[in-house]
Every structure is written in C-alpha cells, then in structure tokens.
PDB file of N, CA and C in Angstrom:
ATOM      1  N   UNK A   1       0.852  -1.168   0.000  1.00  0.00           N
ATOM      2  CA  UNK A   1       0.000   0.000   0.000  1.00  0.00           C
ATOM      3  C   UNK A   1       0.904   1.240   0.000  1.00  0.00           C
ATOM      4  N   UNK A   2       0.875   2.174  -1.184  1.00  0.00           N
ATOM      5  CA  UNK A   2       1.461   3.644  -1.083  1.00  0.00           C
ATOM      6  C   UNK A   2       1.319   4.355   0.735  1.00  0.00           C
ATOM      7  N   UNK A   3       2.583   4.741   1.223  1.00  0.00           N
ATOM      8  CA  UNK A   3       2.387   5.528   1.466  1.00  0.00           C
ATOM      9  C   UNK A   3       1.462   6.596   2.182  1.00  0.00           C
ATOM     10  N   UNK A   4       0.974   7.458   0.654  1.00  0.00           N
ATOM     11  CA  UNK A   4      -0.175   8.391   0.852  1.00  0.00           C
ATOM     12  C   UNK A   4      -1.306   7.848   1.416  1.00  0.00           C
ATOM     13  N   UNK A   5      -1.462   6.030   1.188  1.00  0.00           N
ATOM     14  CA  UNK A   5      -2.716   6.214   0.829  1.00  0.00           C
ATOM     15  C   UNK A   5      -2.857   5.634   2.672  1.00  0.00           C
ATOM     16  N   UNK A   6      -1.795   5.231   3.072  1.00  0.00           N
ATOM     17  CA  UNK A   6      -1.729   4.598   4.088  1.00  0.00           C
ATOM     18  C   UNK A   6      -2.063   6.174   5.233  1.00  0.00           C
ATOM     19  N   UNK A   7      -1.660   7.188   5.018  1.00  0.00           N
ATOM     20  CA  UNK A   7      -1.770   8.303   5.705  1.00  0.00           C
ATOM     21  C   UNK A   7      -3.441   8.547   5.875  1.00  0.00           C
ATOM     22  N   UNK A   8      -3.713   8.611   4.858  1.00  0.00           N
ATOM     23  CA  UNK A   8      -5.199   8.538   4.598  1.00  0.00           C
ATOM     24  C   UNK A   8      -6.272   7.730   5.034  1.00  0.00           C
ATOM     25  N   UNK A   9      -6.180   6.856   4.763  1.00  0.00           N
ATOM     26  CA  UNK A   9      -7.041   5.441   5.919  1.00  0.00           C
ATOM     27  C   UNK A   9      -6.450   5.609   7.287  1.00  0.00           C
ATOM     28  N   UNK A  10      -5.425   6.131   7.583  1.00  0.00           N
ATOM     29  CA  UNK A  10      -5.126   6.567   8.977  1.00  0.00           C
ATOM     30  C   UNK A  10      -5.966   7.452   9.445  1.00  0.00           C
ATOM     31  N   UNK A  11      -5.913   9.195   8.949  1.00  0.00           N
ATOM     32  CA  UNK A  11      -6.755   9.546   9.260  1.00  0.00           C
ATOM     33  C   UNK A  11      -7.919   9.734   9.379  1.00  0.00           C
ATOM     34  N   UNK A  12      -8.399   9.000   8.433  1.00  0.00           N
ATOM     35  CA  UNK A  12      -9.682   8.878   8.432  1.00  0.00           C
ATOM     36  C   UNK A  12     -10.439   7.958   9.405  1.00  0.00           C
ATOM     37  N   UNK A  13      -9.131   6.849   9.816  1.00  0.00           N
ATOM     38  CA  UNK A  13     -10.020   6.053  10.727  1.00  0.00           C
ATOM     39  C   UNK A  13      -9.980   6.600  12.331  1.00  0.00           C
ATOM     40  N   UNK A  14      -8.795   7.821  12.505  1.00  0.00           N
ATOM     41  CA  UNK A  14      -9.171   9.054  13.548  1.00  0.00           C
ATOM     42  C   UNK A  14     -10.450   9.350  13.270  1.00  0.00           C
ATOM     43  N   UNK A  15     -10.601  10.189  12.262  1.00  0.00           N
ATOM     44  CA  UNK A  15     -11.900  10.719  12.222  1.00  0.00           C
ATOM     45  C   UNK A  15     -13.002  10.261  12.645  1.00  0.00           C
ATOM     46  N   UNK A  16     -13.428   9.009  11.919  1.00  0.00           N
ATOM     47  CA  UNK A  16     -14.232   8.287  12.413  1.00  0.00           C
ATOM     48  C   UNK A  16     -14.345   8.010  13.691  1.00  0.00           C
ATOM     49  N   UNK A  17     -13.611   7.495  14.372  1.00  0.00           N
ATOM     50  CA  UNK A  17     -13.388   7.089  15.940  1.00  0.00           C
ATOM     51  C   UNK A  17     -13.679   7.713  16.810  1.00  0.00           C
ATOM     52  N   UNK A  18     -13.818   9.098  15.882  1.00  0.00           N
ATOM     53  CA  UNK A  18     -14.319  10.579  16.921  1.00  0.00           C
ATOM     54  C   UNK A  18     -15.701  10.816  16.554  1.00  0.00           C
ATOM     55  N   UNK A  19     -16.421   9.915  15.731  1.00  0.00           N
ATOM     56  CA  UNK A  19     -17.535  10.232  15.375  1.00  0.00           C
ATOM     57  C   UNK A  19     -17.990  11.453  14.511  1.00  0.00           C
ATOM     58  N   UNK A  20     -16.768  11.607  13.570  1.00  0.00           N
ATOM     59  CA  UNK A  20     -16.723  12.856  12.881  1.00  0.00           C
ATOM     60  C   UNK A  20     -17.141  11.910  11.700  1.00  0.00           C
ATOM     61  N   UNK A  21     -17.795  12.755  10.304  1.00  0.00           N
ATOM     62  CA  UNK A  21     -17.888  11.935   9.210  1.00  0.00           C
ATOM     63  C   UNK A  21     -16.725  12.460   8.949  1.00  0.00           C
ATOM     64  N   UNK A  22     -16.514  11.337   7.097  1.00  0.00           N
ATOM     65  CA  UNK A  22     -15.266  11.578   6.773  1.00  0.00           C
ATOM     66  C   UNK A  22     -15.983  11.284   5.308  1.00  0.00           C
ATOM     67  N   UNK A  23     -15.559  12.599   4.010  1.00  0.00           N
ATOM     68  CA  UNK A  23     -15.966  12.046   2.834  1.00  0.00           C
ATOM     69  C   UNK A  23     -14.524  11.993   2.253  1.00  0.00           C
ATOM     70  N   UNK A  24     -14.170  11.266   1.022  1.00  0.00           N
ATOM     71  CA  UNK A  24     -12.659  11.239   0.468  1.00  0.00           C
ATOM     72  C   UNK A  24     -13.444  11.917  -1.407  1.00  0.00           C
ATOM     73  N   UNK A  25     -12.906  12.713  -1.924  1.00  0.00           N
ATOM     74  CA  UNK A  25     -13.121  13.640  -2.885  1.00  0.00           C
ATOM     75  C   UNK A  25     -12.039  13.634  -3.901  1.00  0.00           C
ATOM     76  N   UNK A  26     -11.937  13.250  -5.382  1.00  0.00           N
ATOM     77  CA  UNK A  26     -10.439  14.209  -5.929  1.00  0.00           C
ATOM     78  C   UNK A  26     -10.488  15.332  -5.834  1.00  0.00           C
ATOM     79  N   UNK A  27      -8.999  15.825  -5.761  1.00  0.00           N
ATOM     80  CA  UNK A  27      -9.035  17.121  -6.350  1.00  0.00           C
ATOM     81  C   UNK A  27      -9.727  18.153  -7.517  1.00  0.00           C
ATOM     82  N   UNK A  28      -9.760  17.255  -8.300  1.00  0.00           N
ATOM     83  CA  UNK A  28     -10.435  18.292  -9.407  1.00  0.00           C
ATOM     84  C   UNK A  28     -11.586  17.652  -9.648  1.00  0.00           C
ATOM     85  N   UNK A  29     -12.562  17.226  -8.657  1.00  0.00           N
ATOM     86  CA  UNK A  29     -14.251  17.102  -8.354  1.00  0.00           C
ATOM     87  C   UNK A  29     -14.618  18.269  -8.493  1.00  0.00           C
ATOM     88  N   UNK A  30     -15.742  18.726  -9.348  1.00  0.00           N
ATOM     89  CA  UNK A  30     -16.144  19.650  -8.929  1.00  0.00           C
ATOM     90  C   UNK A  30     -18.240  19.655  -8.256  1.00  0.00           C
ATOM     91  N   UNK A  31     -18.392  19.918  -7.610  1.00  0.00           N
ATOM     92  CA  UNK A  31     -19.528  19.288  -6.300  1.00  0.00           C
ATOM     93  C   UNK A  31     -20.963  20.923  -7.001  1.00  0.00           C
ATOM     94  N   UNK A  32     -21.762  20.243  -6.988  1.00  0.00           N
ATOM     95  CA  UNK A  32     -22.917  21.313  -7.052  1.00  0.00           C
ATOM     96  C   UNK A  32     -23.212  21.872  -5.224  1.00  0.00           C
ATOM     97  N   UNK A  33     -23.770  22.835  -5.721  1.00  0.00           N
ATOM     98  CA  UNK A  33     -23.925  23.917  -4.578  1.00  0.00           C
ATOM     99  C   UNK A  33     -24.656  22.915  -3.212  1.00  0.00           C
ATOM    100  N   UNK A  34     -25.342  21.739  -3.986  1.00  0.00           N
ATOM    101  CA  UNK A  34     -25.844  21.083  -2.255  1.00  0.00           C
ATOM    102  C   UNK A  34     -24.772  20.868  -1.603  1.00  0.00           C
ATOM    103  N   UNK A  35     -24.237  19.672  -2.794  1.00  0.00           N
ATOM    104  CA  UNK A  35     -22.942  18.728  -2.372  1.00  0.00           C
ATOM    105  C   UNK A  35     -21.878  19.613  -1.078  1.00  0.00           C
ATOM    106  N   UNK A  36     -21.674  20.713  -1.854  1.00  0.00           N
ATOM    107  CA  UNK A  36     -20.618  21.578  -0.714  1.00  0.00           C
ATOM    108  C   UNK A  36     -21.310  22.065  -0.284  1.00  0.00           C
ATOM    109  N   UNK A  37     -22.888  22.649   0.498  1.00  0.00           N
ATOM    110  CA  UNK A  37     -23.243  23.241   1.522  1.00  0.00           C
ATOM    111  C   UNK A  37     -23.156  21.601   2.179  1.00  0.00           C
ATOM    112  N   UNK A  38     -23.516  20.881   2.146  1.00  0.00           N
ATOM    113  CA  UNK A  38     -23.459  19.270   2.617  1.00  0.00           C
ATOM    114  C   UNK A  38     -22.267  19.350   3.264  1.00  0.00           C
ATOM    115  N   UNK A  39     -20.802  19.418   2.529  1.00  0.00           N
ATOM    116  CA  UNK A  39     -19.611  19.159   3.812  1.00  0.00           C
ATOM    117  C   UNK A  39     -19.678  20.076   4.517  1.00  0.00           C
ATOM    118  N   UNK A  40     -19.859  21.659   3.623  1.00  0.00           N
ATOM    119  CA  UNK A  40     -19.815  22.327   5.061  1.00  0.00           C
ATOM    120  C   UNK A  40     -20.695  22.848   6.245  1.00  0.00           C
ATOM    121  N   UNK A  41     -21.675  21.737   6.153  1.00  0.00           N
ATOM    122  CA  UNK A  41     -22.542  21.953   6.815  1.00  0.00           C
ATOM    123  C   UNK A  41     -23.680  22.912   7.307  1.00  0.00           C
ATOM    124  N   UNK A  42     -23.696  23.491   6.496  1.00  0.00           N
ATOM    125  CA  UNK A  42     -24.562  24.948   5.881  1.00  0.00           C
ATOM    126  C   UNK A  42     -25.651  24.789   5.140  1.00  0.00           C
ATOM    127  N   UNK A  43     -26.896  25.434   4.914  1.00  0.00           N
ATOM    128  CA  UNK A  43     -27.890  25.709   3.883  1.00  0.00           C
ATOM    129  C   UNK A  43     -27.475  25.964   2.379  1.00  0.00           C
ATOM    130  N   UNK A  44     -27.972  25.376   1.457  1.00  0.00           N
ATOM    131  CA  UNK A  44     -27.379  25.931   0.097  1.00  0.00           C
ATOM    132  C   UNK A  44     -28.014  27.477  -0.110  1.00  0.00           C
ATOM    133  N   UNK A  45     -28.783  27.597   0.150  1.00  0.00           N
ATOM    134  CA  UNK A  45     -28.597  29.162   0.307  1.00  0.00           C
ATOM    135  C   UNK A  45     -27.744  30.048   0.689  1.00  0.00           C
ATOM    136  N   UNK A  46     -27.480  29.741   2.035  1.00  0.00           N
ATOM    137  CA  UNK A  46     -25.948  30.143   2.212  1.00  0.00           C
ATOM    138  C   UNK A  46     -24.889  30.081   1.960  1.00  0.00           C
ATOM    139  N   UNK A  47     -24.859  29.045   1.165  1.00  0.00           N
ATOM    140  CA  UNK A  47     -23.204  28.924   0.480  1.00  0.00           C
ATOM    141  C   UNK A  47     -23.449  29.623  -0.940  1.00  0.00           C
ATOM    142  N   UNK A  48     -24.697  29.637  -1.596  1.00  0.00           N
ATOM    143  CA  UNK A  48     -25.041  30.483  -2.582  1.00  0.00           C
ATOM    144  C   UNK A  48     -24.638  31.867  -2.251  1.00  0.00           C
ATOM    145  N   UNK A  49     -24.730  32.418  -0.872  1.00  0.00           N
ATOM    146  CA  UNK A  49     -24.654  33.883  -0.620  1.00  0.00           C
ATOM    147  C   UNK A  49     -22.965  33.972  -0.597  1.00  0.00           C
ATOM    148  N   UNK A  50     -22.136  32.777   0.127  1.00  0.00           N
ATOM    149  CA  UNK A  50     -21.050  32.248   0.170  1.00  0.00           C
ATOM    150  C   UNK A  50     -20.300  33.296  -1.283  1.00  0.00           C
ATOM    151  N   UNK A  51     -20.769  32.194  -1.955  1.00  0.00           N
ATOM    152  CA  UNK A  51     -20.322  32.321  -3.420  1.00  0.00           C
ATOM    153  C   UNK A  51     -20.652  33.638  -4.148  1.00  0.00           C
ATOM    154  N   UNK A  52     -21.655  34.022  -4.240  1.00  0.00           N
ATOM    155  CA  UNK A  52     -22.043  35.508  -4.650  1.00  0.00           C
ATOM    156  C   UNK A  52     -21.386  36.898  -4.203  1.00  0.00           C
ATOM    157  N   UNK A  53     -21.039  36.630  -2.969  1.00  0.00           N
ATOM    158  CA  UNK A  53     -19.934  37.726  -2.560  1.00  0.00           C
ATOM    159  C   UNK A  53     -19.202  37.367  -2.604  1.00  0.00           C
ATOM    160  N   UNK A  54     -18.512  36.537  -3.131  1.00  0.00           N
ATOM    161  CA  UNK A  54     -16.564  36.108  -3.426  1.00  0.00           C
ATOM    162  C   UNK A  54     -16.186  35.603  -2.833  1.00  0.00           C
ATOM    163  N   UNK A  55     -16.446  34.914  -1.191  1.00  0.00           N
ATOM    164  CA  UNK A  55     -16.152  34.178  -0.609  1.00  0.00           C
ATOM    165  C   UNK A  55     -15.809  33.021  -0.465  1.00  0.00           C
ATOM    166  N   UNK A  56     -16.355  32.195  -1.505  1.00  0.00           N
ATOM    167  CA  UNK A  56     -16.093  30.622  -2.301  1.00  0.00           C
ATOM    168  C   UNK A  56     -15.808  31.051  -3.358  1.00  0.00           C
ATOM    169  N   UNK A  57     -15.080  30.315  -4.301  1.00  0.00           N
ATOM    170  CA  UNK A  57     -14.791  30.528  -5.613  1.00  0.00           C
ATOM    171  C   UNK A  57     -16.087  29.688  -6.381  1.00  0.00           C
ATOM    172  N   UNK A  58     -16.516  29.890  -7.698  1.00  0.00           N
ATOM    173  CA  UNK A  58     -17.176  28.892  -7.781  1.00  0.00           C
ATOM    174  C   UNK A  58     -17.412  29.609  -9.632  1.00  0.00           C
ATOM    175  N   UNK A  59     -17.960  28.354 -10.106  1.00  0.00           N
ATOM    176  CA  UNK A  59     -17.752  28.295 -11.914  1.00  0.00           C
ATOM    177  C   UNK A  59     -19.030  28.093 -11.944  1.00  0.00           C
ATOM    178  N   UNK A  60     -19.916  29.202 -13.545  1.00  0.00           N
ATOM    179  CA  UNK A  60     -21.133  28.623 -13.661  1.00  0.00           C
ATOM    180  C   UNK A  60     -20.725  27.304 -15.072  1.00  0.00           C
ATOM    181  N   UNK A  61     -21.381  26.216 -14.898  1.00  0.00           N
ATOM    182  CA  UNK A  61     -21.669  25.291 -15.682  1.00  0.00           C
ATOM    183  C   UNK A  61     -22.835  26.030 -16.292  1.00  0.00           C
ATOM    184  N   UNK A  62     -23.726  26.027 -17.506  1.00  0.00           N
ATOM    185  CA  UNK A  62     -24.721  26.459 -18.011  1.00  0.00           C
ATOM    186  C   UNK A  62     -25.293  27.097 -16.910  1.00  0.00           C
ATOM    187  N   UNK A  63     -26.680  26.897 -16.215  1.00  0.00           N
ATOM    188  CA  UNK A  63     -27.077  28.014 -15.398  1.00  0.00           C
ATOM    189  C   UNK A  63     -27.021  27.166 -13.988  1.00  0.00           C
ATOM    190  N   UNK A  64     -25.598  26.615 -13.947  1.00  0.00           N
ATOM    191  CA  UNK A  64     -25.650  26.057 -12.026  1.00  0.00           C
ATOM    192  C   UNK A  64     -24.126  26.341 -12.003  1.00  0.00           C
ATOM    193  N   UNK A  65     -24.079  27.089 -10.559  1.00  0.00           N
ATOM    194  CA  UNK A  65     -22.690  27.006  -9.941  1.00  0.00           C
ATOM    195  C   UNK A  65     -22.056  25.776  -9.800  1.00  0.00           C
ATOM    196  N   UNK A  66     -20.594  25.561  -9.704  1.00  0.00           N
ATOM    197  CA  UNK A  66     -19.991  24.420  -9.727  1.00  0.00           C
ATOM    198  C   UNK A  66     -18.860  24.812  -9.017  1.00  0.00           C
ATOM    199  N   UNK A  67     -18.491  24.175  -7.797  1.00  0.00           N
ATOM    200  CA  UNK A  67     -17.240  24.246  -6.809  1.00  0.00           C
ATOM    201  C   UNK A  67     -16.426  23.382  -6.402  1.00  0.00           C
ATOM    202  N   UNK A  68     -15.138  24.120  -6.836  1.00  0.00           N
ATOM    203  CA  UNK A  68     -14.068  22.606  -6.488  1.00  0.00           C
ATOM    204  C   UNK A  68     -13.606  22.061  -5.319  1.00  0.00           C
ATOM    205  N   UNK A  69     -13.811  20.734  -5.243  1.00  0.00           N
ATOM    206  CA  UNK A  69     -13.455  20.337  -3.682  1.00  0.00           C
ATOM    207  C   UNK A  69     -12.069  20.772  -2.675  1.00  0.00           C
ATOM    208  N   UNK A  70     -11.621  21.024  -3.823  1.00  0.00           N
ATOM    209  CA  UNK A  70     -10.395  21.943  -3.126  1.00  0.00           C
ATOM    210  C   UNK A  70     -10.664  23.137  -2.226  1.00  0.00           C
ATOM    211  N   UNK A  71     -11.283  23.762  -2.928  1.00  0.00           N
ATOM    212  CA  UNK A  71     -11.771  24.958  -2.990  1.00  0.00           C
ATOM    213  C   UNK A  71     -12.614  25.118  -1.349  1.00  0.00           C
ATOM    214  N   UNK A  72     -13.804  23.952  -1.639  1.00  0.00           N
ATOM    215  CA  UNK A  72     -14.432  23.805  -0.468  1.00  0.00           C
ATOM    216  C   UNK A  72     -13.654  23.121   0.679  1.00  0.00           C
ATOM    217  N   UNK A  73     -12.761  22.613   0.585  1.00  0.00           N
ATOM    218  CA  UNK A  73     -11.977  21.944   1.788  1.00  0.00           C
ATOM    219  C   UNK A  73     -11.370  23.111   2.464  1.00  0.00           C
ATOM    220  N   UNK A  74     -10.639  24.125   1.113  1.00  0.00           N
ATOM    221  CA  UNK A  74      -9.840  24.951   2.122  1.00  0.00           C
ATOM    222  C   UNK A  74     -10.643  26.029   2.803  1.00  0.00           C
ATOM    223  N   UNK A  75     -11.642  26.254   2.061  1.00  0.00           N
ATOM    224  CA  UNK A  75     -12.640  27.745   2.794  1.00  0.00           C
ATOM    225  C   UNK A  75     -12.613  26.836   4.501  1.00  0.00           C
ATOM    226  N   UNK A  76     -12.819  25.915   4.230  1.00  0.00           N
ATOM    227  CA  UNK A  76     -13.731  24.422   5.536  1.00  0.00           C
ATOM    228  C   UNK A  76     -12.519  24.666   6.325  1.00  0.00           C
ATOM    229  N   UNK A  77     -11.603  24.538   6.029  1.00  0.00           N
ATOM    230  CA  UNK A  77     -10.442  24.788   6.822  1.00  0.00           C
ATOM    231  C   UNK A  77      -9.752  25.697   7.181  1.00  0.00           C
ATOM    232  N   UNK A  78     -10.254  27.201   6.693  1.00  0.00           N
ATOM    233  CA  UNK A  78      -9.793  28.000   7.181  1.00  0.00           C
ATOM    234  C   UNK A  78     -11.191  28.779   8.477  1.00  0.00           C
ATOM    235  N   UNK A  79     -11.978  28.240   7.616  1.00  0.00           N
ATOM    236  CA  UNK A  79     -13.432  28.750   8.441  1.00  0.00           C
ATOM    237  C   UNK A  79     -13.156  28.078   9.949  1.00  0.00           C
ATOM    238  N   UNK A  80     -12.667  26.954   9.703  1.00  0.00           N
ATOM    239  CA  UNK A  80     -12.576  25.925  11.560  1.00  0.00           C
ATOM    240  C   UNK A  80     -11.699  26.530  11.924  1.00  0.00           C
ATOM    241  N   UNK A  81     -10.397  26.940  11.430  1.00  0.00           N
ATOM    242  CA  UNK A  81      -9.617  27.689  11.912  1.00  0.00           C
ATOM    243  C   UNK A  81      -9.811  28.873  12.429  1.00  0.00           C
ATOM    244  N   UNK A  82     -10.685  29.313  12.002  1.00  0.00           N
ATOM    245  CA  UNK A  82     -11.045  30.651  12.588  1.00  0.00           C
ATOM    246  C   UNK A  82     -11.810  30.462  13.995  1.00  0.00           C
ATOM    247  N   UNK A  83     -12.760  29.710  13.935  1.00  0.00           N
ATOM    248  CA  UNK A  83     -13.527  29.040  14.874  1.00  0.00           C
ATOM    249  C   UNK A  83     -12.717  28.788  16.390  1.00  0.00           C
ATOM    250  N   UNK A  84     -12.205  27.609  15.855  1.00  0.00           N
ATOM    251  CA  UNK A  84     -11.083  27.126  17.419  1.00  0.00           C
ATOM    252  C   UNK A  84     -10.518  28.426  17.784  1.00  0.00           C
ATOM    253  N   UNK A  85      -9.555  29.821  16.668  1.00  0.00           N
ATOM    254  CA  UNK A  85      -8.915  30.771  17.524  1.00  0.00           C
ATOM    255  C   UNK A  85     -10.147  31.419  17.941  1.00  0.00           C
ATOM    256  N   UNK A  86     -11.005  31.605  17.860  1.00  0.00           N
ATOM    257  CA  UNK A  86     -12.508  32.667  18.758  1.00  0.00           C
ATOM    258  C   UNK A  86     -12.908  31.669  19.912  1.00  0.00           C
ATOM    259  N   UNK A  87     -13.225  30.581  19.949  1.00  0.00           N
ATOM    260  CA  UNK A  87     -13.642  29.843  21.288  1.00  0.00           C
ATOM    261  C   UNK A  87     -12.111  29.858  22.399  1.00  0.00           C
ATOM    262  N   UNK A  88     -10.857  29.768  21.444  1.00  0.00           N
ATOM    263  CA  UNK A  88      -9.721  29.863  22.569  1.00  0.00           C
ATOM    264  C   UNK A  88      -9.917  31.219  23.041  1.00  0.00           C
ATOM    265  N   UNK A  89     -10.100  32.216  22.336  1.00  0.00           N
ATOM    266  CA  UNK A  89      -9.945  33.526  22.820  1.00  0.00           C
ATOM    267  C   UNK A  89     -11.559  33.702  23.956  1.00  0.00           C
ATOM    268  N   UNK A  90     -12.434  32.868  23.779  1.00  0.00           N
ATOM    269  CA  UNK A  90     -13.778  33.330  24.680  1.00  0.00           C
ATOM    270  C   UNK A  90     -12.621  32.489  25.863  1.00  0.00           C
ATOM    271  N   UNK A  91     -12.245  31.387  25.697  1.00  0.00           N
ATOM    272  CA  UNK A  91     -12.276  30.455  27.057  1.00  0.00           C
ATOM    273  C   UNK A  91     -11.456  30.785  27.882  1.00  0.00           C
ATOM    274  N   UNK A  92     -10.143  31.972  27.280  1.00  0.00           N
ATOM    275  CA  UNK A  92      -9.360  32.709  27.993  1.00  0.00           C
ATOM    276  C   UNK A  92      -9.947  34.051  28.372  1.00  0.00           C
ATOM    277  N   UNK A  93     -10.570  34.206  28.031  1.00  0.00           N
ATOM    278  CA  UNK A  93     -11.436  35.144  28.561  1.00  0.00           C
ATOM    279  C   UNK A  93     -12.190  35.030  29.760  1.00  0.00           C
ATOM    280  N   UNK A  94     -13.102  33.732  29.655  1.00  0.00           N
ATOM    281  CA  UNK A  94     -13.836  33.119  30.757  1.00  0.00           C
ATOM    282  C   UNK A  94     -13.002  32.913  31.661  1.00  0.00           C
ATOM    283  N   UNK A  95     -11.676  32.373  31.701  1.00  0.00           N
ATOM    284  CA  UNK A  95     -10.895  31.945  32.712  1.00  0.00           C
ATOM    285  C   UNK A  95     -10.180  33.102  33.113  1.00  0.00           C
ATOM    286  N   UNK A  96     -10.037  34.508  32.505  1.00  0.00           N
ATOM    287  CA  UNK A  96      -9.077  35.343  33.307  1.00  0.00           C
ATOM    288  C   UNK A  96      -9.961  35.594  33.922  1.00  0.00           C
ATOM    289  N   UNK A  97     -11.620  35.726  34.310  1.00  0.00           N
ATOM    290  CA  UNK A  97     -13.042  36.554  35.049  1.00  0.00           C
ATOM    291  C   UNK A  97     -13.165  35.474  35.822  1.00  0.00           C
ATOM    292  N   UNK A  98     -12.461  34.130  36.326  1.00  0.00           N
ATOM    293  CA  UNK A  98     -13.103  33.393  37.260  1.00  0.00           C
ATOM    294  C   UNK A  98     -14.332  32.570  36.528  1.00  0.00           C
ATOM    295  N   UNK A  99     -14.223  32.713  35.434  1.00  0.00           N
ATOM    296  CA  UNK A  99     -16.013  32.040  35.005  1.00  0.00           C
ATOM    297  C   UNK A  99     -16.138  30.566  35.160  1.00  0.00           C
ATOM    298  N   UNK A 100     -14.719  29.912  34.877  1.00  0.00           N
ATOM    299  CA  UNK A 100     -14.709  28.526  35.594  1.00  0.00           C
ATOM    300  C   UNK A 100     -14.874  28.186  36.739  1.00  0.00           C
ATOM    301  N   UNK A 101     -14.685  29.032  37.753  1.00  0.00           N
ATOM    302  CA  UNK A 101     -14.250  28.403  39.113  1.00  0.00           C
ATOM    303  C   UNK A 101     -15.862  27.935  39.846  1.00  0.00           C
ATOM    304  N   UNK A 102     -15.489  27.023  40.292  1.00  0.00           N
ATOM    305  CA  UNK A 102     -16.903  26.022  40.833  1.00  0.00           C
ATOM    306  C   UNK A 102     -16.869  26.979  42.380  1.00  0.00           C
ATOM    307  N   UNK A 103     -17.866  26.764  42.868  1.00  0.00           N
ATOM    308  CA  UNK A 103     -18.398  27.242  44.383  1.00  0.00           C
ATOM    309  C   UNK A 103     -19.511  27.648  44.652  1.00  0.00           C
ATOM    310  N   UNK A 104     -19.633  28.096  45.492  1.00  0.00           N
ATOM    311  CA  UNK A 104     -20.676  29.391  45.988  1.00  0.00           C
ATOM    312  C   UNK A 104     -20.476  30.597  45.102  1.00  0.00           C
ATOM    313  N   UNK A 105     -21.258  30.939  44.449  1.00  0.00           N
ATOM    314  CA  UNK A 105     -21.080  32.073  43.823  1.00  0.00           C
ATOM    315  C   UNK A 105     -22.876  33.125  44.207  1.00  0.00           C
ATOM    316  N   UNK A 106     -22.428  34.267  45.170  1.00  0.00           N
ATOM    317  CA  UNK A 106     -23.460  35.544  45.459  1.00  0.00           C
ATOM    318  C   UNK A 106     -24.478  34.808  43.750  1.00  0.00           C
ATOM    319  N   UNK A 107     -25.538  35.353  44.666  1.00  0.00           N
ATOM    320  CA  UNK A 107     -26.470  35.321  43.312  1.00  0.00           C
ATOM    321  C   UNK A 107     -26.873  36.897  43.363  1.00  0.00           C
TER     322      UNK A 107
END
C-alpha cells in the first residue's frame, strides 16, 4: 500500500473514531452547490450567498454554480480555523473573570 494512501485510511479512521464523518473527494471534483453546503454543513442558500460575494470561488456550468473540492476543503479549513482561535480567545477570557471556578457564587 502507497504511502499516501496509508496516511489517509489513517486519518480517516481518527476521524471516524471521533464520530466525525469523513468524505474522500479528488481534487479536481467539482460538487454542485448542495454537495458543498453538505460538507460544510450549511444551507445551500448560504453557500449560494457564500459564493455571490466572493467568498467561495465557484464556476457557472450552463445556469448552475460548480465548486471545487479543493476549494471547499480549504474555505472548511480555514473557516474551523477561525472558529477554534474565537472559542480559545472566549475560554481565555472566561478563565481570566473566574467564570470557571466552581463554588458558591453571590447570586
């Protein structure tokens, strides 16, 4: 078994184990507007709005948008990225105010 591919059934069988789905895509797939509101877990409306302000890249085929899985992996991955640094920044937040600390707390 390559390698790559061995990296890949690796992580994926992380993924899984965490109860995360896991889809495997080529690169140059290109997914209709459900397909990628589908991974990224969004309304196709919204990834329509996504796409309409420049935010996704996306190609019209005759009269339907068309987006490359690339494309949608990395928005997906920079979007989580953004995510984890805002919940680290709330949870350090919560923790410099005491918001963790268990007790009696005045009501």
């Amino acid at each position: 078994m390559p390698h790559a591919l061995a990296e890949i059934m690796y992580r994926a069988a992380e993924l899984l184990a965490e109860g995360r789905p896991v889809t495997v895509l080529p690169d140059e797939e290109m997914l209709s507007t459900q397909a990628a509101a589908d991974i990224l877990n969004v309304s196709r409306q919204y990834l329509v709005r996504l796409v309409d302000a420049g935010e996704l890249p996306a190609e019209m085929v005759g009269s339907h948008r068309r987006l490359r899985a690339t494309d949608v992996a990395a928005f997906k991955a920079t979007r989580d990225a953004k995510r984890t640094l805002a919940l680290d920044r709330l949870t350090s937040l919560s923790e410099d105010v005491d918001g963790y600390q268990l007790g009696d707390k005045p009501r």
